[in-house]
Protein backbone atom coordinates (compact mmCIF):
# COMPACT_ATOMS: atom_id res chain seq x y z
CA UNK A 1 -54.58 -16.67 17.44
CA UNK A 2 -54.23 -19.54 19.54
CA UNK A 3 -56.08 -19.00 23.29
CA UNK A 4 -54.15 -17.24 25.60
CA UNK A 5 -54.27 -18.24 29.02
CA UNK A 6 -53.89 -15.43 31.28
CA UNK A 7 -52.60 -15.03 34.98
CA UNK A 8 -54.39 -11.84 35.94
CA UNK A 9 -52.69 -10.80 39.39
CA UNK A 10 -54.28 -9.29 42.27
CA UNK A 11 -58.38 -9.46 41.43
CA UNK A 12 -59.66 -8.20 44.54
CA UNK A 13 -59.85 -5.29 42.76
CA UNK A 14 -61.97 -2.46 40.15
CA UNK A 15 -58.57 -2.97 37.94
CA UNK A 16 -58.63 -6.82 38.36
CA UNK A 17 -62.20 -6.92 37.49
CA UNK A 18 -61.92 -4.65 34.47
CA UNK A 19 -59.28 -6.73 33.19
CA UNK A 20 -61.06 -9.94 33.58
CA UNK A 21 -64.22 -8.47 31.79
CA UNK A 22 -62.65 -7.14 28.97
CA UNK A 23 -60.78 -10.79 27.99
CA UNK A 24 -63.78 -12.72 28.59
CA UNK A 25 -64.52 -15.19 26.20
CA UNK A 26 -61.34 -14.23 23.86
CA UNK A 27 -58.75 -15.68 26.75
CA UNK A 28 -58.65 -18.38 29.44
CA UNK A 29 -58.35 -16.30 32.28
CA UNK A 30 -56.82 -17.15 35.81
CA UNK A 31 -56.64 -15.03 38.71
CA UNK A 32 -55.11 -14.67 41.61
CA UNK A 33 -55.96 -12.50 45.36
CA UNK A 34 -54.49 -12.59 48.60
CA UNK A 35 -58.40 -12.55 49.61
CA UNK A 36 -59.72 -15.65 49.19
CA UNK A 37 -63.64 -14.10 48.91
CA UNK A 38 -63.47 -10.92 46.04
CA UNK A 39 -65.91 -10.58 43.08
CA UNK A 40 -63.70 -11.83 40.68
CA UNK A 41 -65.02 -15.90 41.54
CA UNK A 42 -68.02 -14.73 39.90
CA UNK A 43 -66.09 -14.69 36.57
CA UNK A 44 -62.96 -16.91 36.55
CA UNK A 45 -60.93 -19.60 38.43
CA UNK A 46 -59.56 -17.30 41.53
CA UNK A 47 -56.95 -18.99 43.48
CA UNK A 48 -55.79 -17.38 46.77
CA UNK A 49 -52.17 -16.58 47.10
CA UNK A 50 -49.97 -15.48 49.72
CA UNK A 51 -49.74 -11.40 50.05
CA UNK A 52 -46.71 -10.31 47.44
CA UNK A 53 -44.29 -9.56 50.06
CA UNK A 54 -44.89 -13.34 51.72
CA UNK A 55 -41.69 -15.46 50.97
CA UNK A 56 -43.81 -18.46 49.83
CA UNK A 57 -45.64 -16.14 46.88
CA UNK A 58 -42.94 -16.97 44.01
CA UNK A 59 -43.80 -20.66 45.16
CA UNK A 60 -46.97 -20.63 44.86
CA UNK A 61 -47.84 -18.23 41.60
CA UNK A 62 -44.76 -20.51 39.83
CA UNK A 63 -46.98 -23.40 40.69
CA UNK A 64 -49.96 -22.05 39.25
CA UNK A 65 -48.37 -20.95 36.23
CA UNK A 66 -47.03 -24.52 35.79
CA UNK A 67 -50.04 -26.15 36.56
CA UNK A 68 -52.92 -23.79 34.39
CA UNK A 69 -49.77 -23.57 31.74
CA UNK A 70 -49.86 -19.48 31.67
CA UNK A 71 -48.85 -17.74 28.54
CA UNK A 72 -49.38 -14.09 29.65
CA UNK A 73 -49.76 -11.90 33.13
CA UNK A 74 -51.63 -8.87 33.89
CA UNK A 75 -50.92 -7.57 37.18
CA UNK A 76 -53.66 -4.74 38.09
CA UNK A 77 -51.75 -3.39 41.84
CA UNK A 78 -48.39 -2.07 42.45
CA UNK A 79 -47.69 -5.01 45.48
CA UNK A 80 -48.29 -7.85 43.08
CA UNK A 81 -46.34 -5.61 39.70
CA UNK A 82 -43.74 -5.09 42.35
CA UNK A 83 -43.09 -9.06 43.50
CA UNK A 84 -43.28 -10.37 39.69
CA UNK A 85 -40.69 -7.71 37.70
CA UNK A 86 -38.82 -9.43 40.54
CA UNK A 87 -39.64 -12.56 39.54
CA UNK A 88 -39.05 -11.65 35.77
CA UNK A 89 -35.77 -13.71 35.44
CA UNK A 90 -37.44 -16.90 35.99
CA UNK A 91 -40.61 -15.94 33.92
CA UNK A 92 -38.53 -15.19 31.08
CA UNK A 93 -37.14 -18.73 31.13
CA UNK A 94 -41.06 -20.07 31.14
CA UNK A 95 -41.21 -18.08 28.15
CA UNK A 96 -43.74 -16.03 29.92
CA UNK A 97 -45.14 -13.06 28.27
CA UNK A 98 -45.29 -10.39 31.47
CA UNK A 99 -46.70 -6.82 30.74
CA UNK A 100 -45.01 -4.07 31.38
CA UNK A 101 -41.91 -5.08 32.15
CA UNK A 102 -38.92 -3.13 30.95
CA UNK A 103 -35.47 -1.97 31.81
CA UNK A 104 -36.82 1.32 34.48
CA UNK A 105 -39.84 -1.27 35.48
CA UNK A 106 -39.03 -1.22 39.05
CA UNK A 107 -38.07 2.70 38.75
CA UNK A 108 -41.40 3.28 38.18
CA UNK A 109 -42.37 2.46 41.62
CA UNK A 110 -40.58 4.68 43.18
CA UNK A 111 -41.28 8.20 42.63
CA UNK A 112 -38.15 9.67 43.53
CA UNK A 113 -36.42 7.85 40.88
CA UNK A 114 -38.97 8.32 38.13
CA UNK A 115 -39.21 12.06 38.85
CA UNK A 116 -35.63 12.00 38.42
CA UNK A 117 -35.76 10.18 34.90
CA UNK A 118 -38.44 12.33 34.13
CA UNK A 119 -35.93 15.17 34.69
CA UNK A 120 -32.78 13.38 33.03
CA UNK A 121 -34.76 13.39 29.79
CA UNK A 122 -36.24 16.92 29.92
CA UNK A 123 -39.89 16.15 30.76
CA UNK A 124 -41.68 18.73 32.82
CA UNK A 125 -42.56 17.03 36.25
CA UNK A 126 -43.38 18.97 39.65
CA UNK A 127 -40.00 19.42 41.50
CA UNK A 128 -39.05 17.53 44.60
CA UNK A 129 -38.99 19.62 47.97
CA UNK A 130 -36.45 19.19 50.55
CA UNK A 131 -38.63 20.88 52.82
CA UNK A 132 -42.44 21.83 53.43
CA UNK A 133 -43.29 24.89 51.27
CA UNK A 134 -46.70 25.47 51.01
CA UNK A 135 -49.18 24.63 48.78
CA UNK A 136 -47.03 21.20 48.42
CA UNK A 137 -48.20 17.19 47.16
CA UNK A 138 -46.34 14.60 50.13
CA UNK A 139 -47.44 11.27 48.25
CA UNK A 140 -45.96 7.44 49.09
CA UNK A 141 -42.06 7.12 47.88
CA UNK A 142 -42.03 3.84 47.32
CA UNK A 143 -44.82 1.30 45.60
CA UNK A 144 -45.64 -1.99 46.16
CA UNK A 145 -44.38 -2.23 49.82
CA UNK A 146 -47.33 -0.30 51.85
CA UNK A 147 -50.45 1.38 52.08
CA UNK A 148 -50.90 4.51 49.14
CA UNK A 149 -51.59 8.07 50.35
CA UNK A 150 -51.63 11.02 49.29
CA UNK A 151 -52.07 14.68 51.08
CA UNK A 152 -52.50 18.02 49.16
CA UNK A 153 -51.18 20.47 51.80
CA UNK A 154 -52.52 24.01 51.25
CA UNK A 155 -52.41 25.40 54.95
CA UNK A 156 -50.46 24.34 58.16
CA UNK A 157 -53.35 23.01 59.48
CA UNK A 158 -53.01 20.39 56.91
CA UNK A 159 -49.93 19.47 58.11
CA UNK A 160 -50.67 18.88 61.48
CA UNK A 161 -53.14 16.24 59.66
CA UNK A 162 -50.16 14.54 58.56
CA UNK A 163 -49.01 10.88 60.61
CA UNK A 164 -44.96 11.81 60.72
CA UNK A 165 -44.91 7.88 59.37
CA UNK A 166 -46.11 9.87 55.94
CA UNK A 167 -42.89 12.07 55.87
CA UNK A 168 -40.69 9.16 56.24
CA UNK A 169 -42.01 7.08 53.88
CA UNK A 170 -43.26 9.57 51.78
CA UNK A 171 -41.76 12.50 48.73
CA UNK A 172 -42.66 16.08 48.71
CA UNK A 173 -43.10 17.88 45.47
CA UNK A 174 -44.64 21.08 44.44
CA UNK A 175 -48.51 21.65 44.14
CA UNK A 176 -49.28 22.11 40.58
CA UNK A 177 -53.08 23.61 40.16
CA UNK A 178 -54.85 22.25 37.03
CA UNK A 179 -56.60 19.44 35.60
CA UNK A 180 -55.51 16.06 36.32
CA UNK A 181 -55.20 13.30 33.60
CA UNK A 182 -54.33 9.53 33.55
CA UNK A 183 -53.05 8.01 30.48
CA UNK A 184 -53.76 4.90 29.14
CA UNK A 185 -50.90 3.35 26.93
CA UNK A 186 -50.16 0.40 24.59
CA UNK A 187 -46.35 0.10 23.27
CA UNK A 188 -44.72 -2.09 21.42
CA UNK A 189 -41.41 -3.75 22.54
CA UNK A 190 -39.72 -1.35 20.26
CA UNK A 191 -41.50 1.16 22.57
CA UNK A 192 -43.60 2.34 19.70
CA UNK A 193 -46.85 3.96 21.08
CA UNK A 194 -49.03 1.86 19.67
CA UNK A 195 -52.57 3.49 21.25
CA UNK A 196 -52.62 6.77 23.39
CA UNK A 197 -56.13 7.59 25.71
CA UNK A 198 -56.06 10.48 27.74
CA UNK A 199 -58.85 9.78 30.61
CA UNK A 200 -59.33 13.31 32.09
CA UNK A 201 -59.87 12.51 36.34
CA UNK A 202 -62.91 14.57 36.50
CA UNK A 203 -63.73 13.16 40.42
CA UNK A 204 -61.36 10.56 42.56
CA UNK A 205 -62.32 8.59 45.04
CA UNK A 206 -59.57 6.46 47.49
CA UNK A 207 -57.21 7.01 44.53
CA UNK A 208 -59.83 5.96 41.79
CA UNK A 209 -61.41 7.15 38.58
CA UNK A 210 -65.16 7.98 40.04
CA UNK A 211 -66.10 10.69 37.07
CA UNK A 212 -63.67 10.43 34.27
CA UNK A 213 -63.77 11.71 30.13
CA UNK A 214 -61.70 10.47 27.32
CA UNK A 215 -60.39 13.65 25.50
CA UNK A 216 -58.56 13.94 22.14
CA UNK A 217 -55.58 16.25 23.37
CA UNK A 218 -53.38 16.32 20.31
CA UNK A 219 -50.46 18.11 22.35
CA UNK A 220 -50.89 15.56 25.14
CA UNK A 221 -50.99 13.05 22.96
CA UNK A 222 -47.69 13.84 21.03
CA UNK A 223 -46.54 14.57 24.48
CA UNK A 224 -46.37 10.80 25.62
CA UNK A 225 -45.85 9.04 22.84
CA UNK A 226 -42.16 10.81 23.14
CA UNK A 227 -42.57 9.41 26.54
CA UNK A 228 -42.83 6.19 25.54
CA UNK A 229 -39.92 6.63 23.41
CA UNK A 230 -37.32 8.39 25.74
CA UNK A 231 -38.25 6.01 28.50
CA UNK A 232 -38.23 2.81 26.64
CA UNK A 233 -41.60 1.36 27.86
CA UNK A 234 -43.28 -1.66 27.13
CA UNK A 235 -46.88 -2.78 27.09
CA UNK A 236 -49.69 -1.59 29.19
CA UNK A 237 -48.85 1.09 30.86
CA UNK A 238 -50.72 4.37 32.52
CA UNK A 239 -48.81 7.57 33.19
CA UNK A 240 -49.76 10.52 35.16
CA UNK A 241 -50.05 13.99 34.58
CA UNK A 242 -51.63 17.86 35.22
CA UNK A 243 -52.70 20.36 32.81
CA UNK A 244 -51.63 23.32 34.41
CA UNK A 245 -53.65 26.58 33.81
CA UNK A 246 -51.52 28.07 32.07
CA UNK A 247 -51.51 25.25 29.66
CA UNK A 248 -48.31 23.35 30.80
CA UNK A 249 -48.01 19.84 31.16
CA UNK A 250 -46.69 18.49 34.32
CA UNK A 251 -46.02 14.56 34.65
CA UNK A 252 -46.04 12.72 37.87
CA UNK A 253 -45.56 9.06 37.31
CA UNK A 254 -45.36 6.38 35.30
CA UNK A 255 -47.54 3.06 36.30
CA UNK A 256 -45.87 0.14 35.14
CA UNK A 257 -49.35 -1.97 35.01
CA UNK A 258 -52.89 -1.57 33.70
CA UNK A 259 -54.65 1.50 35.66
CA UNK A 260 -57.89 1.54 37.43
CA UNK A 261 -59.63 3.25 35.28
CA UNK A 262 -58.92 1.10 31.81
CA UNK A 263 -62.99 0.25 31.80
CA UNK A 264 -63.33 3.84 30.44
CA UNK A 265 -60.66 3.16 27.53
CA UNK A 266 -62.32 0.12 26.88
CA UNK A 267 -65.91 0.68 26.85
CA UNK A 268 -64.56 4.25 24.59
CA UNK A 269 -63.99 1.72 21.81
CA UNK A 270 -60.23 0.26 22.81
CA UNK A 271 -59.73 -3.14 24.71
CA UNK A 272 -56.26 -2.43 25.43
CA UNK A 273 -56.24 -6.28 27.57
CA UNK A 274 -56.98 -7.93 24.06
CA UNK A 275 -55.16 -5.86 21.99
CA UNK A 276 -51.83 -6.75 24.19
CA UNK A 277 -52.72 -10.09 24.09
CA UNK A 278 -52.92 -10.27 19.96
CA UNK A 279 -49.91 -8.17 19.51
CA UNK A 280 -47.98 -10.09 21.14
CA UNK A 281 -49.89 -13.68 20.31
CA UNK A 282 -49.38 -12.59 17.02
CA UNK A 283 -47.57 -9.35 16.49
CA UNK A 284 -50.14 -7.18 15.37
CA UNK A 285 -53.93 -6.33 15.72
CA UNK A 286 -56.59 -3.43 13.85
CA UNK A 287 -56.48 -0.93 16.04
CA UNK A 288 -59.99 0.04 16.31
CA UNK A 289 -62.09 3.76 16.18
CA UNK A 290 -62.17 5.35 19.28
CA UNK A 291 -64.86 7.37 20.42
CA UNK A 292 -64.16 10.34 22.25
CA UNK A 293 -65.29 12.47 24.55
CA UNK A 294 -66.88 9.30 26.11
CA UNK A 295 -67.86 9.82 30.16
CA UNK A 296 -68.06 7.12 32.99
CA UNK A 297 -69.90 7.87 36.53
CA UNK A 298 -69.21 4.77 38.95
CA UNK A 299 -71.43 2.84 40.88
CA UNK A 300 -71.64 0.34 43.87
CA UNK A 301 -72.57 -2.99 42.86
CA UNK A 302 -72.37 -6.12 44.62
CA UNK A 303 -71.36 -9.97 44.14
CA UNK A 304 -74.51 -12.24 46.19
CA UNK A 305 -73.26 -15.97 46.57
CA UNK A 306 -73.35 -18.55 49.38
CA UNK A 307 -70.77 -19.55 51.60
């Protein structure tokens, strides 16, 4: 295939950097941060950009685009996802290849609206609470526009934890008890499931994999590529979902971008970067063995340079 040249957007981050990793030396890679200092100098050309939300940040990203001559984007956080699906008018007229973007893109990042698609097409997904019933999830409505949280309320101490700012920006649903999975996805524009990697959470950390397992769930495997069907998604993609004890499986969101927590697909025998980039370079790629049951542990590392 010819080289890609990739815009990989928002790097200041474990997703960025995963992303970045696994298409070195197949790709040309460009990033781009808000932060003008972030690890990811170490490994490609990293310009800063305004934040998403900042009027002049279509300006500036179209210039870069232009001026490295882009082929693909990645973008690895919902702000920056959120500011180019907008954008995805005029990237389609640069005949730029964007992952992820489809017709519910932007009803992804809300949760209200993608619990209600969930529900439209008869997938099981906690239910949305009009009040506080206890144990309950109150996690961000809307992504892309501010800060992420996320309580688990079991007690009404918990609550009085709670900044009101979180209830009115925020979606209450019930508390499902299980084990939590993230699900690593590569579809074809026919929405074809293409590659399937359940990544059980084992530990998170500020909203990231710390202690995570691939597992070979047949039923939770069938499970999404449905998924991918019924909700006609495209590309990378990670979805969301609970195991419940009693063996049910609960979905809570669809993540219209590559997830944190890709490094563990990858290094488990599946670059899901490259194999995006070649299927749709070239419209097809070996898909290659996986290895299951592989486990990841995080650790702190650090980028040492000069000023």
């Amino acid at each position: 295939m010819d080289k890609a040249v990739v815009l990989v957007a928002g790097t200041g981050n474990t997703t960025g950097i995963n992303v970045i990793k696994a298409l070195m030396g197949e790709c040309k890679i460009i990033g781009t941060d808000c932060n003008e200092i972030n690890a990811a100098n170490k490994f490609c050309m990293n310009y800063a950009v305004p934040r998403a939300d900042n009027e002049q940040y279509k300006t500036v990203i179209l210039d870069i685009i232009e001026r490295e001559k882009i082929t693909h984007i990645i973008s690895t956080n919902d702000h920056d996802t959120r500011a180019l699906f907008i954008m995805h008018d005029t990237l389609e007229d640069r005949k730029i290849i964007h992952n992820a973007y489809c017709n519910n893109a932007l009803s992804f990042l809300d949760k209200e609206k993608t619990t209600h698609l969930f529900q439209k097409s008869h997938i099981d997904t906690p239910n949305i609470l009009d009040r506080p019933q206890i144990p309950f999830v109150l996690r961000k409505k809307e992504m892309g526009n501010r800060s992420k949280f996320l309580y688990i309320v079991r007690n009404e101490d918990d609550i009085k934890n709670i900044p009101n700012e979180a209830f009115l920006h925020g979606i209450m649903t019930e508390y499902v008890d299980g084990s939590e999975f993230t699900i690593d996805v590569l579809c074809d524009s026919e929405s074809n499931a293409l590659c399937i990697i359940p990544r059980q959470r084992l530990e998170v950390r500020n909203g990231i994999v710390w202690h995570g397992k691939t597992v070979k769930d047949e039923n939770l495997i069938e499970l999404v590529k449905n998924i991918c069907k019924k909700m006609h998604l495209c590309g990378i993609m990670c979805l969301q979902c609970i195991k419940s004890t009693n063996e049910k499986y609960k979905f809570i969101e669809i993540n219209p971008r590559v997830g944190s927590g890709i490094d563990l697909s990858i290094h488990s025998g599946c670059n899901i970067p490259l194999l995006w980039i070649k299927l749709t370079s070239k419209g097809t790629f070996t898909m290659p063995e996986l290895h299951w049951e592989t486990e990841m542990i995080r650790y702190n590392s650090a980028y040492y340079f000069h000023a």
